[in-house]
Protein backbone atom coordinates (compact mmCIF):
# COMPACT_ATOMS: atom_id res chain seq x y z
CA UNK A 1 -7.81 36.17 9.01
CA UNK A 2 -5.47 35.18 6.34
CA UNK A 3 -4.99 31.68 7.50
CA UNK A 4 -8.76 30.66 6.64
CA UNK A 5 -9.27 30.46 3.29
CA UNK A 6 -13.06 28.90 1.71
CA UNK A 7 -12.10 27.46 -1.95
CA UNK A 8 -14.38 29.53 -4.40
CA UNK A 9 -12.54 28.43 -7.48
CA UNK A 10 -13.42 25.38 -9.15
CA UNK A 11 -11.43 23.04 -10.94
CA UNK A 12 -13.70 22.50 -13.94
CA UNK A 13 -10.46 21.32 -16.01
CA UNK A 14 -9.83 19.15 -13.30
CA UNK A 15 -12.11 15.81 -13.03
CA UNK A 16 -11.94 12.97 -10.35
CA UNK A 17 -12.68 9.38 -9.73
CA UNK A 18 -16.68 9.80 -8.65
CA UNK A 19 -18.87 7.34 -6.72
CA UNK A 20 -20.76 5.54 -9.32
CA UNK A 21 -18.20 5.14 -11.42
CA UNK A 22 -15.82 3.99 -9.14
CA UNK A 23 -15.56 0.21 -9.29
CA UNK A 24 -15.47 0.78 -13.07
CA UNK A 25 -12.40 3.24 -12.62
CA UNK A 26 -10.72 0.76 -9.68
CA UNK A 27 -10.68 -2.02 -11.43
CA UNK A 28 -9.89 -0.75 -15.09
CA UNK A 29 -7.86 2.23 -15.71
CA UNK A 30 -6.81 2.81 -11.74
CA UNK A 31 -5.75 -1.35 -12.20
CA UNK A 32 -3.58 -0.41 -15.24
CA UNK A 33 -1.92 2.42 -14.09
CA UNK A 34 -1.27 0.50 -10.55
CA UNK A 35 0.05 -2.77 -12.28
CA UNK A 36 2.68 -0.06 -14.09
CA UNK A 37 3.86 0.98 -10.70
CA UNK A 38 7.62 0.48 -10.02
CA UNK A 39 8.62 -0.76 -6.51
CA UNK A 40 10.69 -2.20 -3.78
CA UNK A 41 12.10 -2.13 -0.13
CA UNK A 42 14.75 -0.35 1.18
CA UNK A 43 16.83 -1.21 4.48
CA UNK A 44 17.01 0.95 6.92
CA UNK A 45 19.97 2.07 9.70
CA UNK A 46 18.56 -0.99 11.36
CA UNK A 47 17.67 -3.60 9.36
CA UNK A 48 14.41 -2.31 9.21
CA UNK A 49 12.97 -2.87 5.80
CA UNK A 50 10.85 -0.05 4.15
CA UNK A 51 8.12 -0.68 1.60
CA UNK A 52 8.41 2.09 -1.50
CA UNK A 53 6.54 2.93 -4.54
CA UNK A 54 6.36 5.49 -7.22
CA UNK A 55 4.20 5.75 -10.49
CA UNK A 56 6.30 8.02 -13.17
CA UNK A 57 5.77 8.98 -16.60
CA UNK A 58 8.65 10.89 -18.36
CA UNK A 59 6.57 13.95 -19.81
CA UNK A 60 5.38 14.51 -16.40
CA UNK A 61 7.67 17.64 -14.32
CA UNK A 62 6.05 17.75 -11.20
CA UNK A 63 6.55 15.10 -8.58
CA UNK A 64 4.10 14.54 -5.66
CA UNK A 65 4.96 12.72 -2.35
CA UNK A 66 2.25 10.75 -0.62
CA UNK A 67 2.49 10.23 2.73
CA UNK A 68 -0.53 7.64 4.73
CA UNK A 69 -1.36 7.69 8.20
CA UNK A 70 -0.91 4.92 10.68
CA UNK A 71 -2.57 1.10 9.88
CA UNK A 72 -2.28 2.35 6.39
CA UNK A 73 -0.59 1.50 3.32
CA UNK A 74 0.31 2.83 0.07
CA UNK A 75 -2.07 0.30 -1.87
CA UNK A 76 -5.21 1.45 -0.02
CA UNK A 77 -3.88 5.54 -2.08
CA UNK A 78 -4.49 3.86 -5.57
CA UNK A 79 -7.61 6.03 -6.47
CA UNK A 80 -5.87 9.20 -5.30
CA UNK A 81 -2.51 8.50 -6.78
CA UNK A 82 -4.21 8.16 -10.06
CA UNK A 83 -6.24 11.28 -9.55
CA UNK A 84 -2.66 13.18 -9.30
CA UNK A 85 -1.16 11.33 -11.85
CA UNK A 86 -3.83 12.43 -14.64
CA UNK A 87 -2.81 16.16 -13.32
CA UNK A 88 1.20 15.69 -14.65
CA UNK A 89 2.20 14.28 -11.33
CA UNK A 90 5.05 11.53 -10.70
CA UNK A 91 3.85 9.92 -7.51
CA UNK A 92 5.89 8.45 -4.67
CA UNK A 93 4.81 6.87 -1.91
CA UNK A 94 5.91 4.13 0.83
CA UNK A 95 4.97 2.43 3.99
CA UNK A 96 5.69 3.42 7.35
CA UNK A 97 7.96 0.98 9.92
CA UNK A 98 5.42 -1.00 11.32
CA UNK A 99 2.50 -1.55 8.85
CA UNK A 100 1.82 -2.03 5.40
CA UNK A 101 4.24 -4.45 3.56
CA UNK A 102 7.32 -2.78 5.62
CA UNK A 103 8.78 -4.74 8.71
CA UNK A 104 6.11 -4.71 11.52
CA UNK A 105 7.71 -3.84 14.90
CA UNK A 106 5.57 -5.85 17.74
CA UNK A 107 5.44 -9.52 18.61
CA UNK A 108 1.64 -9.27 17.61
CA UNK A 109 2.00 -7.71 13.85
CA UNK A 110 -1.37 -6.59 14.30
CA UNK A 111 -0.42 -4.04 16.47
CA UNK A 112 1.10 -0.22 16.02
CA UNK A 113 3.76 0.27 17.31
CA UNK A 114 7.17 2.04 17.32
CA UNK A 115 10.84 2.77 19.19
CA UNK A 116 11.25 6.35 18.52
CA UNK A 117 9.21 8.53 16.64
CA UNK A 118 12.43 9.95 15.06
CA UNK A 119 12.73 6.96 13.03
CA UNK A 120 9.57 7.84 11.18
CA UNK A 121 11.75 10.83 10.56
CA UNK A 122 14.57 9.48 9.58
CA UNK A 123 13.18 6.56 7.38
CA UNK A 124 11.49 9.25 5.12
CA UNK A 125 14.60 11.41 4.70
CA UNK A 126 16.72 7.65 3.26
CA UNK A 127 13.40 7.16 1.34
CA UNK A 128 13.44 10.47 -0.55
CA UNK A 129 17.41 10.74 -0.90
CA UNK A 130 16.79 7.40 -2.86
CA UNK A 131 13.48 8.76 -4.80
CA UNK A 132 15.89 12.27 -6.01
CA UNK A 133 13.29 14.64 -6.61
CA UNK A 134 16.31 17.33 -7.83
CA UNK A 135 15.60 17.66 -11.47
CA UNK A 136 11.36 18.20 -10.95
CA UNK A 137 10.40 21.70 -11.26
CA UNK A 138 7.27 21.30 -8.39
CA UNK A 139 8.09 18.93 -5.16
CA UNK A 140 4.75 18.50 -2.65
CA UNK A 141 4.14 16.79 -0.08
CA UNK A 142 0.23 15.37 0.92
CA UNK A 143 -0.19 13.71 3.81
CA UNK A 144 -2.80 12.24 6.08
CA UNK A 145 -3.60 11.68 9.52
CA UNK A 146 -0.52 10.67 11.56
CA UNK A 147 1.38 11.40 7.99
CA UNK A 148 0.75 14.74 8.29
CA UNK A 149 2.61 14.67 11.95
CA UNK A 150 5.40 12.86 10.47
CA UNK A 151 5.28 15.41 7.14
CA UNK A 152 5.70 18.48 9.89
CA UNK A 153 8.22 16.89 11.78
CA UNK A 154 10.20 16.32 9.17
CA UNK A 155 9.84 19.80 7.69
CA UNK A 156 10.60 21.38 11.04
CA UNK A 157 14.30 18.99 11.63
CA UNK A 158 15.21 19.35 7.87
CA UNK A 159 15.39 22.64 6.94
CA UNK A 160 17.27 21.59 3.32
CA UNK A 161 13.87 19.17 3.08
CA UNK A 162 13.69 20.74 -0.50
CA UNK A 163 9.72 20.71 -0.89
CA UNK A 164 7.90 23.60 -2.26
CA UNK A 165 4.27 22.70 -0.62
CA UNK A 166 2.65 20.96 1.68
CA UNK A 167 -0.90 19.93 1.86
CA UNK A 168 -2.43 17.93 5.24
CA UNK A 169 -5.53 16.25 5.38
CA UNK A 170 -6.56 15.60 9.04
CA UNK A 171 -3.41 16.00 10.29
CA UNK A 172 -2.81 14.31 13.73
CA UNK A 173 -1.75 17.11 16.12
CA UNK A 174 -3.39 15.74 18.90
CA UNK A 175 -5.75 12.73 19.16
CA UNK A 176 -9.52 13.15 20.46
CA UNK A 177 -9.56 12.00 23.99
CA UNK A 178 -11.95 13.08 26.63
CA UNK A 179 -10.93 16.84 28.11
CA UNK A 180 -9.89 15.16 31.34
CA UNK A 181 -7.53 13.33 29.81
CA UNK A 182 -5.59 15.25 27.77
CA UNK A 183 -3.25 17.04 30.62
CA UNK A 184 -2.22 13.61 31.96
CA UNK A 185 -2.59 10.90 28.20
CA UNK A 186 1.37 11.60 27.63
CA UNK A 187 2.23 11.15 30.53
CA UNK A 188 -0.03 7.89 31.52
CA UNK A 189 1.42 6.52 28.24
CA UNK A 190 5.04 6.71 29.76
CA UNK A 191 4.35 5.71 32.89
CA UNK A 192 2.33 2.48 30.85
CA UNK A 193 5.36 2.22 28.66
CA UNK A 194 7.61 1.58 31.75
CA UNK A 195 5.39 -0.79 33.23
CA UNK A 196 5.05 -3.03 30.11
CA UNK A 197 8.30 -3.39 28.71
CA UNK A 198 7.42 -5.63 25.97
CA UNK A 199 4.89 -3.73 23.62
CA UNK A 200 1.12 -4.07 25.12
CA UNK A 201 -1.92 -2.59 23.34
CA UNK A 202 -2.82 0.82 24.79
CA UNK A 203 -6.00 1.23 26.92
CA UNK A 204 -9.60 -0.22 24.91
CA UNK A 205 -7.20 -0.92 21.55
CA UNK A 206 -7.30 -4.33 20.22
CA UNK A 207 -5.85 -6.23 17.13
CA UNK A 208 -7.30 -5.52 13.55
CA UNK A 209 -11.14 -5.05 13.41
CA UNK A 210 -13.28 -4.25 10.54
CA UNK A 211 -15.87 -1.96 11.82
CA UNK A 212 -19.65 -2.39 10.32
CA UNK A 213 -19.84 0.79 7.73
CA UNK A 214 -22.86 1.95 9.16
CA UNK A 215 -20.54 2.72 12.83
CA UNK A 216 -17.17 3.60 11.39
CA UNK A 217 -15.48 6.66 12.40
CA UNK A 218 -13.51 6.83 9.18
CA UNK A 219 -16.01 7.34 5.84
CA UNK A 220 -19.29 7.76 5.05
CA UNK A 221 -18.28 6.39 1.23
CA UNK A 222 -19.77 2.77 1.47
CA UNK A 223 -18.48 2.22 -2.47
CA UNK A 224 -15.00 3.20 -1.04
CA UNK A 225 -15.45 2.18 2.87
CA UNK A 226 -15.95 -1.56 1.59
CA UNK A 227 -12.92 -1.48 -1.01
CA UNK A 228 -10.32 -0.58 1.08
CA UNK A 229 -11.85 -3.13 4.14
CA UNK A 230 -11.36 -5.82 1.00
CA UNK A 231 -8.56 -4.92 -0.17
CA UNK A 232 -7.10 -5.65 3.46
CA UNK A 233 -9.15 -9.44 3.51
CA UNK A 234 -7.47 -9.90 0.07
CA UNK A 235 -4.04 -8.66 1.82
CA UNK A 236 -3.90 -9.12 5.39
CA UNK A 237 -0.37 -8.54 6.06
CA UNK A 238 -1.90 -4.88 5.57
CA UNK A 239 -4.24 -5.30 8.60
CA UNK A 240 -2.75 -3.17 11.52
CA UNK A 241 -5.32 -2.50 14.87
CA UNK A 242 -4.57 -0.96 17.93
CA UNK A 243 -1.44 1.32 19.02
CA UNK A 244 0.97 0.58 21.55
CA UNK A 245 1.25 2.37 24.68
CA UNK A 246 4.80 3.32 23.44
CA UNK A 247 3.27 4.37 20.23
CA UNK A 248 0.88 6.61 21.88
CA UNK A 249 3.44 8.16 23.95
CA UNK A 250 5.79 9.15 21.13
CA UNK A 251 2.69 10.24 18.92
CA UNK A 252 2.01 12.35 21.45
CA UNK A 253 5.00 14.25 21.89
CA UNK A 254 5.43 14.60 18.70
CA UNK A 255 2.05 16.21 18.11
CA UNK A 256 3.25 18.65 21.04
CA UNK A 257 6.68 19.44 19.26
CA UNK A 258 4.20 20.07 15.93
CA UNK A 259 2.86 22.76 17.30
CA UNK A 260 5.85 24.02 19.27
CA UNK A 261 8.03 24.43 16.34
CA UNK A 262 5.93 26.08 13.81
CA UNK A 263 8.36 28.82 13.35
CA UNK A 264 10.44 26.14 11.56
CA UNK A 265 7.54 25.59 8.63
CA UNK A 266 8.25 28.48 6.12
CA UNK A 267 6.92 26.83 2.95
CA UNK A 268 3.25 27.49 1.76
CA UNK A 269 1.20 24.91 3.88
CA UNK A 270 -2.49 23.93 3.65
CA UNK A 271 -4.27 22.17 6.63
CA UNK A 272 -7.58 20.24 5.10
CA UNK A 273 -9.92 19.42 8.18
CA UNK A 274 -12.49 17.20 8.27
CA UNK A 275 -15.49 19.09 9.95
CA UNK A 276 -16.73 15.77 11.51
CA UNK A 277 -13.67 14.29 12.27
CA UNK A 278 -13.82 11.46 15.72
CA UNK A 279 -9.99 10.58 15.23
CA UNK A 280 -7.80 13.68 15.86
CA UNK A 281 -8.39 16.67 17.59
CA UNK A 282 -9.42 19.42 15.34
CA UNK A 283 -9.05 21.79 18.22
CA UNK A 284 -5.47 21.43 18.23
CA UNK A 285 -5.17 22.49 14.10
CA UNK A 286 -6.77 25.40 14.80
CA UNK A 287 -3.90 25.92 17.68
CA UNK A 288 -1.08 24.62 14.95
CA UNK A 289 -2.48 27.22 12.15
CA UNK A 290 -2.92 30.01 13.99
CA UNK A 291 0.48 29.39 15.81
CA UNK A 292 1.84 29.29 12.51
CA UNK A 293 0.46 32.20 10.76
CA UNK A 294 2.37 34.37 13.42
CA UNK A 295 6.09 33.61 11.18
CA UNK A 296 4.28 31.90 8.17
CA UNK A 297 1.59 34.05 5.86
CA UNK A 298 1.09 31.38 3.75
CA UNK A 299 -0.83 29.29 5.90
CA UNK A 300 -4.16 28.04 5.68
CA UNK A 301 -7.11 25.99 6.82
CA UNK A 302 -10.11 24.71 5.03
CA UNK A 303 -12.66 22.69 6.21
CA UNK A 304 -14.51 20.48 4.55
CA UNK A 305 -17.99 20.62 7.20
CA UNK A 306 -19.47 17.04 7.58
CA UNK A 307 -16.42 14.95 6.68
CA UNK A 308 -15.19 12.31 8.37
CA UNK A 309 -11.79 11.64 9.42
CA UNK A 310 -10.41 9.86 6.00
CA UNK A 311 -11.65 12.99 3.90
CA UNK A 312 -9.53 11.91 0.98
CA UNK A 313 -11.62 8.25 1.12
CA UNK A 314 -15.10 10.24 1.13
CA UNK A 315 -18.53 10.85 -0.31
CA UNK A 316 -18.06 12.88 -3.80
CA UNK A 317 -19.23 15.78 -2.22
CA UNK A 318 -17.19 16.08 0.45
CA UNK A 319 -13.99 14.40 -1.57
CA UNK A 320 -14.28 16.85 -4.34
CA UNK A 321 -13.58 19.80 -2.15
CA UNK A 322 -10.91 18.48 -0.37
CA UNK A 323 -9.62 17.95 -3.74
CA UNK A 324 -10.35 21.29 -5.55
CA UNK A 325 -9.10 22.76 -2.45
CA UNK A 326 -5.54 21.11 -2.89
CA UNK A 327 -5.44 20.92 -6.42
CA UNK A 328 -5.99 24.62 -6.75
CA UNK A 329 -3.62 25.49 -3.42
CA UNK A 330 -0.22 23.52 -5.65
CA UNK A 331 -1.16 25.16 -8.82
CA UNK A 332 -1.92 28.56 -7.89
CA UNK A 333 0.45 31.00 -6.50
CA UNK A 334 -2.32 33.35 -5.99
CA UNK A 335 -4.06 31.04 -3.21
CA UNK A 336 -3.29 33.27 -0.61
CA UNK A 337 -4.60 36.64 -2.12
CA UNK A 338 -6.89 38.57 0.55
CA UNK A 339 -10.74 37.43 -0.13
C-alpha cells in the first residue's frame, strides 16, 4: 500500500542529540542556542495572550513550525529545535491557550481546558501571519500529540495555509479509552459539560502530577523523562494536569472532523506512530491514513514499534528513527517512490 512506508535510508550526514551525551548537549550548546532565542506574546481576538518563539539564523532558507501537544510547552522542544536548527532550519514555535507561559483558561491553572476548539485554530493562523514565512523556500509543519489535531484542522479550514509538509508524531485522532466507551465519550463529555458549567476536571483527571519514570505512559528515556519533569519544578507555571470535561468534548469532535475531512489535506503528509503508544488511539491513524490516501498519494505512516507516546522525547533507538524518518520525508521528494 502506498501509504506505509518503512524508512530504509539513513541519514548518516545527519547526527542527533544522543543519550549519553545529552546533559552535556542540554546544558552547553542546546543552552546557547536557546538563550539566542527571540520571543514574546501576542494578544489574541480576546485578550487572550499567546506565548511565541522562534530561533533564526539569516543563512538558513527553510523555516520549520513546531507545534506541542496539550500540558506542553515550547521550552520542554529545546533538544529538538536544536536538532532542526543544525539541519538549516529557522524554528518557530508557541504555546497553546491554556498552558505553557500563554494565558491559562480555568479557575484552577492546573487544569486543560478550552471554549472552542476553533480558537486553537484561529490563534495559530494570527501566530503565523505575524511569524511571515513568505520569503522561505521550504515551510513544514511538525507536530505532536493533540498538535497534530490542531496542525490537521488547521490545514483542512485554511486551504491558503501555505505549508509545503507536514509531519505528525502521535497525532491525537482519537484518545485510548476502553471500546465501550468510545460510541458514547463525546457525548458523556457534553452532557458533563452542561452539568458543570464552571470548568470541572473530566472523569479520574486531577491537577499536575509527576508520574514515577518507571510507570509513565509517556518515555522510556529516563536521561530525558527526568529533564523535562525538572524543567517543569524549575518552571511551574508550565505544569498543566488533567483536561476539562469541555476540553474533552471539543478534542473529541475535532478528532472526528480529522478524519472526516481528509479530502481537504492535499500536501505531502507523514503520520509517525508510536508502536506502544497508551495516550491516543493508534487505531484511529490507521482510519485517518488510509481515509486519506483515497484523494492524497502522498500519504504515509511509519511506525516506530516499541515507542511510547512522546516518540520525539525517546530512547536513541527509537528517537533516531522517528527522526531519520522525518528528516528524510522534508528533504526528499522521492519519499514516496513504490518500495
Amino acid at each position: 500500500m502506498k501509504w506505509a512506508y518503512v524508512c530504509t535510508k539513513n541519514a548518516t550526514d545527519i547526527s542527533y542529540t544522543q543519550e549519553p551525551q545529552f546533559e552535556q548537549v542540554i546544558n552547553t550548546q542546546i543552552a546557547q542556542l536557546w538563550e539566542s532565542r527571540h520571543e514574546g506574546k501576542l494578544r489574541a481576538k480576546d485578550g487572550t495572550k499567546l506565548y511565541w518563539c522562534k530561533l533564526t539564523h539569516e543563512s538558513h532558507t527553510k523555516a520549520l513550525v513546531v507545534v506541542n501537544g496539550r500540558i506542553e510547552s515550547a521550552w520542554k522542544y529545546q533538544e529538538l529545535f536544536f536538532d532542526f536548527y543544525q539541519q538549516g532550519y529557522n524554528i518557530y514555535s508557541f504555546d497553546h491557550r491554556g498552558q505553557g507561559l500563554s494565558t491559562h483558561l480555568a479557575p484552577n491553572p492546573e487544569m486543560g481546558h478550552i471554549n472552542e476548539f476553533d480558537d486553537y485554530l484561529d490563534d495559530m493562523q494570527l501566530l503565523l501571519e505575524s511569524f511571515d514565512l513568505s520569503h522561505y523556500e521550504q515551510r513544514h509543519l511538525l507536530a505532536h500529540s493533540m498538535g497534530g489535531n490542531i496542525s490537521t484542522r488547521y490545514l483542512q479550514t485554511r486551504p491558503n495555509h501555505g505549508f509545503d509538509k507536514i509531519a505528525l508524531s502521535a497525532p491525537m485522532y482519537g484518545v485510548n479509552v476502553p471500546w465501550y466507551l468510545k460510541p458514547i465519550a463525546i457525548w458523556l463529555s457534553q452532557i458533563m459539560t452542561a452539568i458543570y458549567p464552571t470548568p470541572t476536571y473530566a472523569p479520574g483527571y486531577q491537577g499536575y502530577v509527576a508520574k514515577p519514570f518507571d510507570i509513565n505512559p509517556l518515555s522510556s528515556s529516563k536521561v530525558r523523562y527526568h529533564w523535562f519533569r525538572d524543567l517543569y519544578e524549575k518552571m511551574p507555571e508550565l505544569k498543566i494536569g488533567g483536561p476539562s470535561t469541555r476540553w474533552v468534548w471539543q478534542g473529541l469532535m475535532a478528532a472526528k472532523q480529522c478524519i472526516q475531512q481528509t479530502r481537504q489535506v492535499n500536501i505531502p503528509l507523514l503520520v509517525v506512530q508510536a508502536g506502544a503508544d497508551q495516550i491516543v488511539s493508534n487505531q484511529d491513524q490507521l482510519r485517518f491514513i488510509n481515509k486519506l490516501s483515497g484523494t492524497n498519494a502522498n500519504a504515509a505512516l511509519v511506525t516506530v514499534d516499541g515507542a511510547k507516546h512522546e516518540v520525539l522525547f525517546e530512547k536513541d533507538q527509537y528517537r533516531n528513527q522517528a527522526l531519520d524518518a522525518i528528516t528524510t520525508f522534508f528533504g526528499d521528494n522521492t519519499f514516496f517512490t513504490d518500495k
